[in-house]
Protein backbone atom coordinates (compact mmCIF):
# COMPACT_ATOMS: atom_id res chain seq x y z
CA UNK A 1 -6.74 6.62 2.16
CA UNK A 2 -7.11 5.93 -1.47
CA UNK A 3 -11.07 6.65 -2.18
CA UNK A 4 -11.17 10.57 -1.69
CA UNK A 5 -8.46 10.71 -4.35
CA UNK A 6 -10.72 9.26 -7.02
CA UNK A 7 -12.83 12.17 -7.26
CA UNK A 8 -9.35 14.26 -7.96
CA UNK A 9 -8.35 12.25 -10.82
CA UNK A 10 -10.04 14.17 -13.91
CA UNK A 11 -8.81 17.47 -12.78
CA UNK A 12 -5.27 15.76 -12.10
CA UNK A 13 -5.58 14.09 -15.66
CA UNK A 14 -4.50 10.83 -14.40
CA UNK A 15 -8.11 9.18 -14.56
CA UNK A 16 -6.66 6.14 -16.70
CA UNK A 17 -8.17 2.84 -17.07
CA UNK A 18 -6.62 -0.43 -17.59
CA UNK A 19 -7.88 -1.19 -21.40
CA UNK A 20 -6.14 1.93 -22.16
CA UNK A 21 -2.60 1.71 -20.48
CA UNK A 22 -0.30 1.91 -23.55
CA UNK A 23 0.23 1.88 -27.18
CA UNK A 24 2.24 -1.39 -27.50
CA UNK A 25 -0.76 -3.49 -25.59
CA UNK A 26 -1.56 -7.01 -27.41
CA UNK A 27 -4.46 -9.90 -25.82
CA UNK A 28 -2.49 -13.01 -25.09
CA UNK A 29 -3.95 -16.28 -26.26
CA UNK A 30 -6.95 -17.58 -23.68
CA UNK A 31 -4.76 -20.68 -23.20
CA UNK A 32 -2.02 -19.16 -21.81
CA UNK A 33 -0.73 -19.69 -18.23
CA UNK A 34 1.69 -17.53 -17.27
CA UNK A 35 4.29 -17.75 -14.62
CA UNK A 36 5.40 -14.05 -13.53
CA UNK A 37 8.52 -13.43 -11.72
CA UNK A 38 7.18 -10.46 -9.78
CA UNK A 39 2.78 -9.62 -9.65
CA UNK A 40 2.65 -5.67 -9.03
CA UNK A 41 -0.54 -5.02 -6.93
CA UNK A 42 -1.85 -2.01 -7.78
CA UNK A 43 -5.52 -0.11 -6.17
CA UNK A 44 -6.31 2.40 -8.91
CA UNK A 45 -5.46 3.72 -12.47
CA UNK A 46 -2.61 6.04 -11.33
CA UNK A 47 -0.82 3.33 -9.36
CA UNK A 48 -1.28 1.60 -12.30
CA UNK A 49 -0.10 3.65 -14.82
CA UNK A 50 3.44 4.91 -13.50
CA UNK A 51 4.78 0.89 -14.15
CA UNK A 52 2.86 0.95 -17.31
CA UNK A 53 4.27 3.84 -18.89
CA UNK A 54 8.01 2.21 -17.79
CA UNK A 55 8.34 -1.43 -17.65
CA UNK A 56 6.53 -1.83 -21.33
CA UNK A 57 5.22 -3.02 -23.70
CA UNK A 58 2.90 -5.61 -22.47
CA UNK A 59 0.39 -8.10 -23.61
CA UNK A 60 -3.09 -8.01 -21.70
CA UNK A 61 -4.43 -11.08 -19.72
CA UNK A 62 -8.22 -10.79 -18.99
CA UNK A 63 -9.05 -12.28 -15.66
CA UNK A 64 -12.44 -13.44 -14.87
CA UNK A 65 -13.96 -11.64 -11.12
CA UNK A 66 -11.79 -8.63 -11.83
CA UNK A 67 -13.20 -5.18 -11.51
CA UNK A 68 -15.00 -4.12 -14.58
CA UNK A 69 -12.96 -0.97 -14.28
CA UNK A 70 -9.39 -2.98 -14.22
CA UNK A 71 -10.14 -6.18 -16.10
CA UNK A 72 -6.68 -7.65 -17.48
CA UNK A 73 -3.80 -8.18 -15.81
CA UNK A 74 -0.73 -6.57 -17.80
CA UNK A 75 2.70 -8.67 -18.05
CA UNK A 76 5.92 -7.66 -19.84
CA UNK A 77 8.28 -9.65 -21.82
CA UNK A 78 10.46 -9.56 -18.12
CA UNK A 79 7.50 -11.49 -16.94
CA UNK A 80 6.36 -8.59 -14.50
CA UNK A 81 3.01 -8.48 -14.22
CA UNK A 82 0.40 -5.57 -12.87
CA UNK A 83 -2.92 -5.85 -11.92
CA UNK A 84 -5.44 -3.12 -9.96
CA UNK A 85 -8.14 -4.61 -7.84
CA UNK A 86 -9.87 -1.43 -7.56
CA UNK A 87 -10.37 0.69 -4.08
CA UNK A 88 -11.04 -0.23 -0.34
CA UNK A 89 -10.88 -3.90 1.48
CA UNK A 90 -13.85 -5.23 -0.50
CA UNK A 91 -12.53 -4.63 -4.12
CA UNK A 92 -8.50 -5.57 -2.86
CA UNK A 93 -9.83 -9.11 -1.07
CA UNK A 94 -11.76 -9.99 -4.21
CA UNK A 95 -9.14 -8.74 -6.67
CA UNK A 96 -6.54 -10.92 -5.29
CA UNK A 97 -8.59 -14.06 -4.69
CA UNK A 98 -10.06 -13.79 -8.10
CA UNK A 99 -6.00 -13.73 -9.87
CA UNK A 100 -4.85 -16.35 -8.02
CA UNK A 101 -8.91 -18.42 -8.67
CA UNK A 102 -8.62 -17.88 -12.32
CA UNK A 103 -5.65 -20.29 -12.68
CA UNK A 104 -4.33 -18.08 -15.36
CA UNK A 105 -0.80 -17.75 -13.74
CA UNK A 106 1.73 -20.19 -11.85
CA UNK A 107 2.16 -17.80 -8.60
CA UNK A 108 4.04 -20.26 -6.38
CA UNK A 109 6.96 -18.61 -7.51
CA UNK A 110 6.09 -15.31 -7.79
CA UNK A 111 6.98 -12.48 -6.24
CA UNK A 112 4.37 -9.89 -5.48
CA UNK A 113 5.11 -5.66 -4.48
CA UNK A 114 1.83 -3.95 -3.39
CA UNK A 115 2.69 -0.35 -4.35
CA UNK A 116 0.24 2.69 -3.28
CA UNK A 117 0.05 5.72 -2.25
CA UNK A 118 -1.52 6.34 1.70
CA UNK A 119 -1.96 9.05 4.38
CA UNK A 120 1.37 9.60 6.29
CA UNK A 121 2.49 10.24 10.29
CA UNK A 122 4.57 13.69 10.38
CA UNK A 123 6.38 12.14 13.22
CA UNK A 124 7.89 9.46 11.04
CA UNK A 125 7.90 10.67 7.25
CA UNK A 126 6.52 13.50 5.17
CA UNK A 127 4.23 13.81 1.84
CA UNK A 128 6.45 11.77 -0.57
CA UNK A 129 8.18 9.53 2.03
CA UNK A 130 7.76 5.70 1.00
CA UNK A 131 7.83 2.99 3.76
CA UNK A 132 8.66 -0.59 3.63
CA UNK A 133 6.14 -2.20 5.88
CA UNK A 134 7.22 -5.01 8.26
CA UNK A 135 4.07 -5.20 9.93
CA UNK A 136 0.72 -4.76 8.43
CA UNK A 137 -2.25 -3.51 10.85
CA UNK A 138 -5.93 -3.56 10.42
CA UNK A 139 -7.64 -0.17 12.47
CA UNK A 140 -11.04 -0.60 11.22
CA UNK A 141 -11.30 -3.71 13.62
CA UNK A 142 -11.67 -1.95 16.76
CA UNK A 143 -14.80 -0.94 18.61
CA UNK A 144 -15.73 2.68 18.50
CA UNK A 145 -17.54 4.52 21.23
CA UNK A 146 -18.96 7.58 19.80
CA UNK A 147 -16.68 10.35 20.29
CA UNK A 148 -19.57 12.40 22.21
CA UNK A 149 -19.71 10.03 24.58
CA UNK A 150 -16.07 8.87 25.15
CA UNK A 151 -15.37 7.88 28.74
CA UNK A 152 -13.90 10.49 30.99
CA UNK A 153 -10.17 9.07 31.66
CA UNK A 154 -10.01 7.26 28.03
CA UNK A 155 -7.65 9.06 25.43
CA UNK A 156 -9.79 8.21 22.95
CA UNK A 157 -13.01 6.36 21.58
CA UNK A 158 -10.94 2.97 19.82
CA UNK A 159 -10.33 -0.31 22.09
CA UNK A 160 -9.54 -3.44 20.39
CA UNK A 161 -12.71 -5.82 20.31
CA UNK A 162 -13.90 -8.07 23.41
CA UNK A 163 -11.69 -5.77 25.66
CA UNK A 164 -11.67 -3.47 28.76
CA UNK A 165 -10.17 -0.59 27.94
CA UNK A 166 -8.52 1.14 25.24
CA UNK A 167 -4.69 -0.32 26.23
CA UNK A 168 -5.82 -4.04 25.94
CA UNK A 169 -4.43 -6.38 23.04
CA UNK A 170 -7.38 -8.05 21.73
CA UNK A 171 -7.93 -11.99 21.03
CA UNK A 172 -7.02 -11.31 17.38
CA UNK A 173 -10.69 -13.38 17.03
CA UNK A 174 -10.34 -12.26 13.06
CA UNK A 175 -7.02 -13.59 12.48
CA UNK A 176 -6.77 -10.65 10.05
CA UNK A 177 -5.48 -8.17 12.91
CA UNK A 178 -2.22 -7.96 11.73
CA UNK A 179 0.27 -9.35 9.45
CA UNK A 180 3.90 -9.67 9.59
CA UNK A 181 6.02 -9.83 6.43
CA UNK A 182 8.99 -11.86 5.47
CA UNK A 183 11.94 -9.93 6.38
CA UNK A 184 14.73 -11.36 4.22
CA UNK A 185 12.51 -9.64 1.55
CA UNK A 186 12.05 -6.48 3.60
CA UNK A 187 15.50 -5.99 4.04
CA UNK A 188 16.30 -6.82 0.30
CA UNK A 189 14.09 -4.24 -0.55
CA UNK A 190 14.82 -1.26 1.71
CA UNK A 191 18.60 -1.78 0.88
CA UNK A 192 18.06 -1.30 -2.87
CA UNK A 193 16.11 1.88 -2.12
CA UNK A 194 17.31 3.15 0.56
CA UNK A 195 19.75 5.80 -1.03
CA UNK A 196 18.04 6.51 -4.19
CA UNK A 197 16.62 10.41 -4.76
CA UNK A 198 12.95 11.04 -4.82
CA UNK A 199 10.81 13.12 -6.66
CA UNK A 200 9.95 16.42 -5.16
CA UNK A 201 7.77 19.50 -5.80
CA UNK A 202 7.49 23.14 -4.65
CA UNK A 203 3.83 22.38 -3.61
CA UNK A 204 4.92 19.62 -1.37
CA UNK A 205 8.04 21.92 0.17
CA UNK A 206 5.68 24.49 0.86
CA UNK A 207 3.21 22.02 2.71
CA UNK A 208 6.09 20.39 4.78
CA UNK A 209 7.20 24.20 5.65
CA UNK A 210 4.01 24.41 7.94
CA UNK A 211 5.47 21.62 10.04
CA UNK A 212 8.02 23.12 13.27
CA UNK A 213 9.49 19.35 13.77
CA UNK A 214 11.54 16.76 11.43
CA UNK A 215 11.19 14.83 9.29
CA UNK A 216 7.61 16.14 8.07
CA UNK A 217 9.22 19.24 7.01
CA UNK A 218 12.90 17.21 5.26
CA UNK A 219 12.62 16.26 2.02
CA UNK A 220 11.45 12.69 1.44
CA UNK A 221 13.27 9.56 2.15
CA UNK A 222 13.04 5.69 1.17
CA UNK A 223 11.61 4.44 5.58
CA UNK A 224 11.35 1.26 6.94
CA UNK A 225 8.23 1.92 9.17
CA UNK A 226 4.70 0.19 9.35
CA UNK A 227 0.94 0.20 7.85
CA UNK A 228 -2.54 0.54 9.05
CA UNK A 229 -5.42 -0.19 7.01
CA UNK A 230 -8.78 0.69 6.98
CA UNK A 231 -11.54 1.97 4.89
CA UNK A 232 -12.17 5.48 6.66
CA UNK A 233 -10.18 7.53 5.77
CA UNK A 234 -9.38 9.71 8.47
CA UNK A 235 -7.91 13.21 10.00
CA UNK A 236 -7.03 14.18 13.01
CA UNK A 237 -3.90 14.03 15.60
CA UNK A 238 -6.04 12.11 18.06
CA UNK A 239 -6.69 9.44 15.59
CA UNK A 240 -3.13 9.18 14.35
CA UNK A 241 -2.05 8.64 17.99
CA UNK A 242 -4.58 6.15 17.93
CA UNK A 243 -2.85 4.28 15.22
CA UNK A 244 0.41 4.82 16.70
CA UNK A 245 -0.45 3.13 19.90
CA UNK A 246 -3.26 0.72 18.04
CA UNK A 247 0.45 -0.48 15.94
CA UNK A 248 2.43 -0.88 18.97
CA UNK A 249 -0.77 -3.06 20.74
CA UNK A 250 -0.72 -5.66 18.44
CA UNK A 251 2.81 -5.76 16.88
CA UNK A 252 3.91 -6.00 21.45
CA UNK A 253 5.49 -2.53 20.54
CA UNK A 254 7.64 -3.83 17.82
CA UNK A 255 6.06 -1.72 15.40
CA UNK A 256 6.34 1.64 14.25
CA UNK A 257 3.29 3.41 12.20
CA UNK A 258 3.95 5.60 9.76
CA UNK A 259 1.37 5.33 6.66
CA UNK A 260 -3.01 4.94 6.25
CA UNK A 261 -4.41 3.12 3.39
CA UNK A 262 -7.52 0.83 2.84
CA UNK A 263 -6.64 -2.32 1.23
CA UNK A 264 -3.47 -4.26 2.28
CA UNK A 265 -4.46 -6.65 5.28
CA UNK A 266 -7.43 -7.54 2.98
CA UNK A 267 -5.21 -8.07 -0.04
CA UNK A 268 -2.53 -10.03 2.23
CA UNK A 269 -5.26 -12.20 3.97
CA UNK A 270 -6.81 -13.39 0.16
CA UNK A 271 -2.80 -13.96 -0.70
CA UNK A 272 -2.95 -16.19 2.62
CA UNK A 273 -6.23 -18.26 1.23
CA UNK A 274 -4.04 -18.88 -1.72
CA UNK A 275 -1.13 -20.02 0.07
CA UNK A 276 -3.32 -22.45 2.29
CA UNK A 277 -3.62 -24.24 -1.02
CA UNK A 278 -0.17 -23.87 -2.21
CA UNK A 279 -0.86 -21.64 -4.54
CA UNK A 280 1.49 -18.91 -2.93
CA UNK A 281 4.03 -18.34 -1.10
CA UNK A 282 3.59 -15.83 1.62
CA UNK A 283 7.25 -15.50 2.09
CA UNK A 284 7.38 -13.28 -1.22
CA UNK A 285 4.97 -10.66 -0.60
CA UNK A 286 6.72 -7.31 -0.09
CA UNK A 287 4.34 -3.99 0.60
CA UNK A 288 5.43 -0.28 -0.26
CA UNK A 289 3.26 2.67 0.10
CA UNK A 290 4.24 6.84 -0.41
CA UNK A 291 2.81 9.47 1.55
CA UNK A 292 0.53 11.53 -0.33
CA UNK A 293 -0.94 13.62 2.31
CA UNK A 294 -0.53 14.31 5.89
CA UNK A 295 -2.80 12.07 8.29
CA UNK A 296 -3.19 15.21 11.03
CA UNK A 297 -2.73 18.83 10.14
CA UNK A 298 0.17 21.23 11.52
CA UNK A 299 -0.11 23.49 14.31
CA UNK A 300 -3.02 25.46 14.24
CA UNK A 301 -4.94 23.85 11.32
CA UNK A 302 -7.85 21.94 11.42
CA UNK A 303 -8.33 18.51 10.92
CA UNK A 304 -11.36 19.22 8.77
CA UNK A 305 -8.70 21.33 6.75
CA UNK A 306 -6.25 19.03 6.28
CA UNK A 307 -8.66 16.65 4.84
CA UNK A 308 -10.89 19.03 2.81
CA UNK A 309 -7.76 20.45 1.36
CA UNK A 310 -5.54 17.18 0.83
CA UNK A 311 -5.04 18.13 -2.39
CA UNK A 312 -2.99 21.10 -2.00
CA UNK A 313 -0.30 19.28 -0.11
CA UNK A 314 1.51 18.53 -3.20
CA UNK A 315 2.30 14.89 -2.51
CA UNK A 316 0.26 12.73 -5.62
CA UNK A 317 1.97 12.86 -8.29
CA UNK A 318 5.53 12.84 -5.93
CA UNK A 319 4.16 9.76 -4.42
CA UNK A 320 3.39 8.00 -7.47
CA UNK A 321 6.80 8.57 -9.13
CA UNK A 322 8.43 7.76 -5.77
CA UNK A 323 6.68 3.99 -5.84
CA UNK A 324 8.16 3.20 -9.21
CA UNK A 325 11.69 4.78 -7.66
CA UNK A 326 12.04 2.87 -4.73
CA UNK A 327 9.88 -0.01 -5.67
CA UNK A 328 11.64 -0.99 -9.51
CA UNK A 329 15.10 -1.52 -7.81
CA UNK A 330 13.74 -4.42 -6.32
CA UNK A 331 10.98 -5.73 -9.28
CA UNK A 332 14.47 -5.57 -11.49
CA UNK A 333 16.50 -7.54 -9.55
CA UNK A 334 13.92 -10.14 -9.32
CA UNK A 335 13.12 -10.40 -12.69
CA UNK A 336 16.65 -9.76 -14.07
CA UNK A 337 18.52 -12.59 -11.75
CA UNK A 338 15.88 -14.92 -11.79
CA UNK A 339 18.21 -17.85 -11.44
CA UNK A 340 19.06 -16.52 -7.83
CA UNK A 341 15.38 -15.69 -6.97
CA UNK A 342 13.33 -18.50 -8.28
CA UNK A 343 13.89 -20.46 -5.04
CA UNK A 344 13.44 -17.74 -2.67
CA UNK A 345 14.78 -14.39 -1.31
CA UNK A 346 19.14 -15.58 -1.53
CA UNK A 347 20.78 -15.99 1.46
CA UNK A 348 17.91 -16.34 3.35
């Protein structure tokens, strides 16, 4: 859901790059190996920038294979670290190989909170909302019959590869289908945020007001719900069905979607290649996105609307502040009771 949003950034004033984050910025020496506590994944500038401009200062750490765009990695005397791989599954896979490649950081220990902002389900959050993900669900591998030519008693054009019909669970031949995460950490997390307040604005109120039906038109809450990835970003109440019932299909109807973004099974499956080689440890991966905009419009809008107009929902700049809300509580207990963390999520 994140690539539209680029083209918004100079008129939102948020167009930031990496080089640039803040004042207090230093190089660390090229011998350096770091060992950060928590590894904020960030996709672009803006993601970037709300932990920048809160958790400094910070001391830059070029790594070689990362975007030209978002070149260092930035770490703060807390040893918290952030690093943007740049948009979409291409730039997030490559990104995260490329950090943990460079053998510029000790990450068996660490921690790591992908925070972004994503598309969200009316019927299970509103623009603002942030989820906790449990499960994480690819739904741009699916075949696609053209929607033209979509069979008769089919609800839609989407079945999962090398099946029958559109209510088959797939092989999961790409063993990138979907990901589960550790849920010590996901309950960790949610209970830190759960009762904090989130940012608001009038723009966003008046977008949820089109909405008949809770909670798209409440104000926005810390969720537990689930992910879906994949690089179209799309509009439509057909498709977000779709996802609904493409979640429940290969989580056995354990899962619950509620946000659309691009990158985080391919970021999750390069943090897997790490841990294959002990470089990682996939038990301390926790993901967090915010609703931005609506994935489907309200009654009588178009979906061509909805996405044409994303904008004027009124959920960026909410979304961004609500990451660093609901996602710090955690990154500062981490980092500031280290002794209890270092060996895992306590009380696991």
């Amino acid at each position: 859901m994140l690539a539209r949003i680029a083209a918004s950034l100079c008129a939102l004033g948020l167009a930031t790059t990496a080089t640039a984050s803040a004042p207090a910025q230093q190089k660390a020496p090229a011998t350096d190996i770091r060992a950060p506590k928590v590894m904020i994944i960030t996709m672009f500038a803006p993601e970037r920038q709300v932990w920048i401009d809160n958790l400094g200062p910070w001391r830059d750490v070029r790594v070689p294979g990362l975007p030209a765009d978002y070149p260092n990695v930035s770490c703060n005397r807390a040893a918290v670290c952030v690093m943007t791989t740049g948009m979409g599954h291409a730039n997030a896979a490559a990104s995260t190989m490329a950090l943990w490649m460079s053998r510029k950081f000790d990450l068996s220990r660490t921690y790591f909170l992908v925070a972004g902002i994503a598309g969200i389900n009316p019927e299970q959050g509103t623009v603002g909302s942030v989820g906790w993900a449990r499960y994480l669900v690819d739904f741009g591998i699916q075949w696609e019959i053209d929607a033209r030519e979509i069979p008769a008693d089919w609800e839609g054009g989407y079945l999962g590869i090398n099946t029958k019909s559109p209510n088959d669970k797939p092989p999961l031949d790409y063993r990138t289908e979907v990901f589960r995460l550790d849920e010590a950490l996901l309950r960790v997390a949610y209970n830190l945020s759960r009762d904090k307040v989130l940012s608001d604005s009038d723009e966003a109120r008046a977008a949820r007001a089109h909405f008949p039906n809770p909670p798209a038109n409440q104000p926005p809450t810390v969720l537990q719900c689930d992910t879906a990835a994949g690089d179209t970003w799309f509009s439509g109440t057909l498709l977000g069905q779709r996802a609904t019932k493409w979640t429940q299909i290969l989580t056995d109807g354990k899962g619950v979607y509620c946000t659309t973004q691009q990158e985080d099974n391919a970021t999750v499956e390069a943090l897997v290649r790490g841990a294959s080689m002990h470089l990682v440890d996939l038990r301390r991966v926790a993901v967090l996105r915010a609703g931005s905009d609506f994935d489907r419009p309200y009654p009588g809008q178009t979906a061509a609307d909805n996405l044409l107009n994303y904008q004027a929902q009124g959920g960026f700049l909410i979304s961004l502040q609500n990451l660093f809300i609901a996602g710090n509580p955690l990154v500062q207990t981490i980092s500031g009771d280290w002794a209890n963390w270092q060996r895992g999520v306590p009380g696991r």
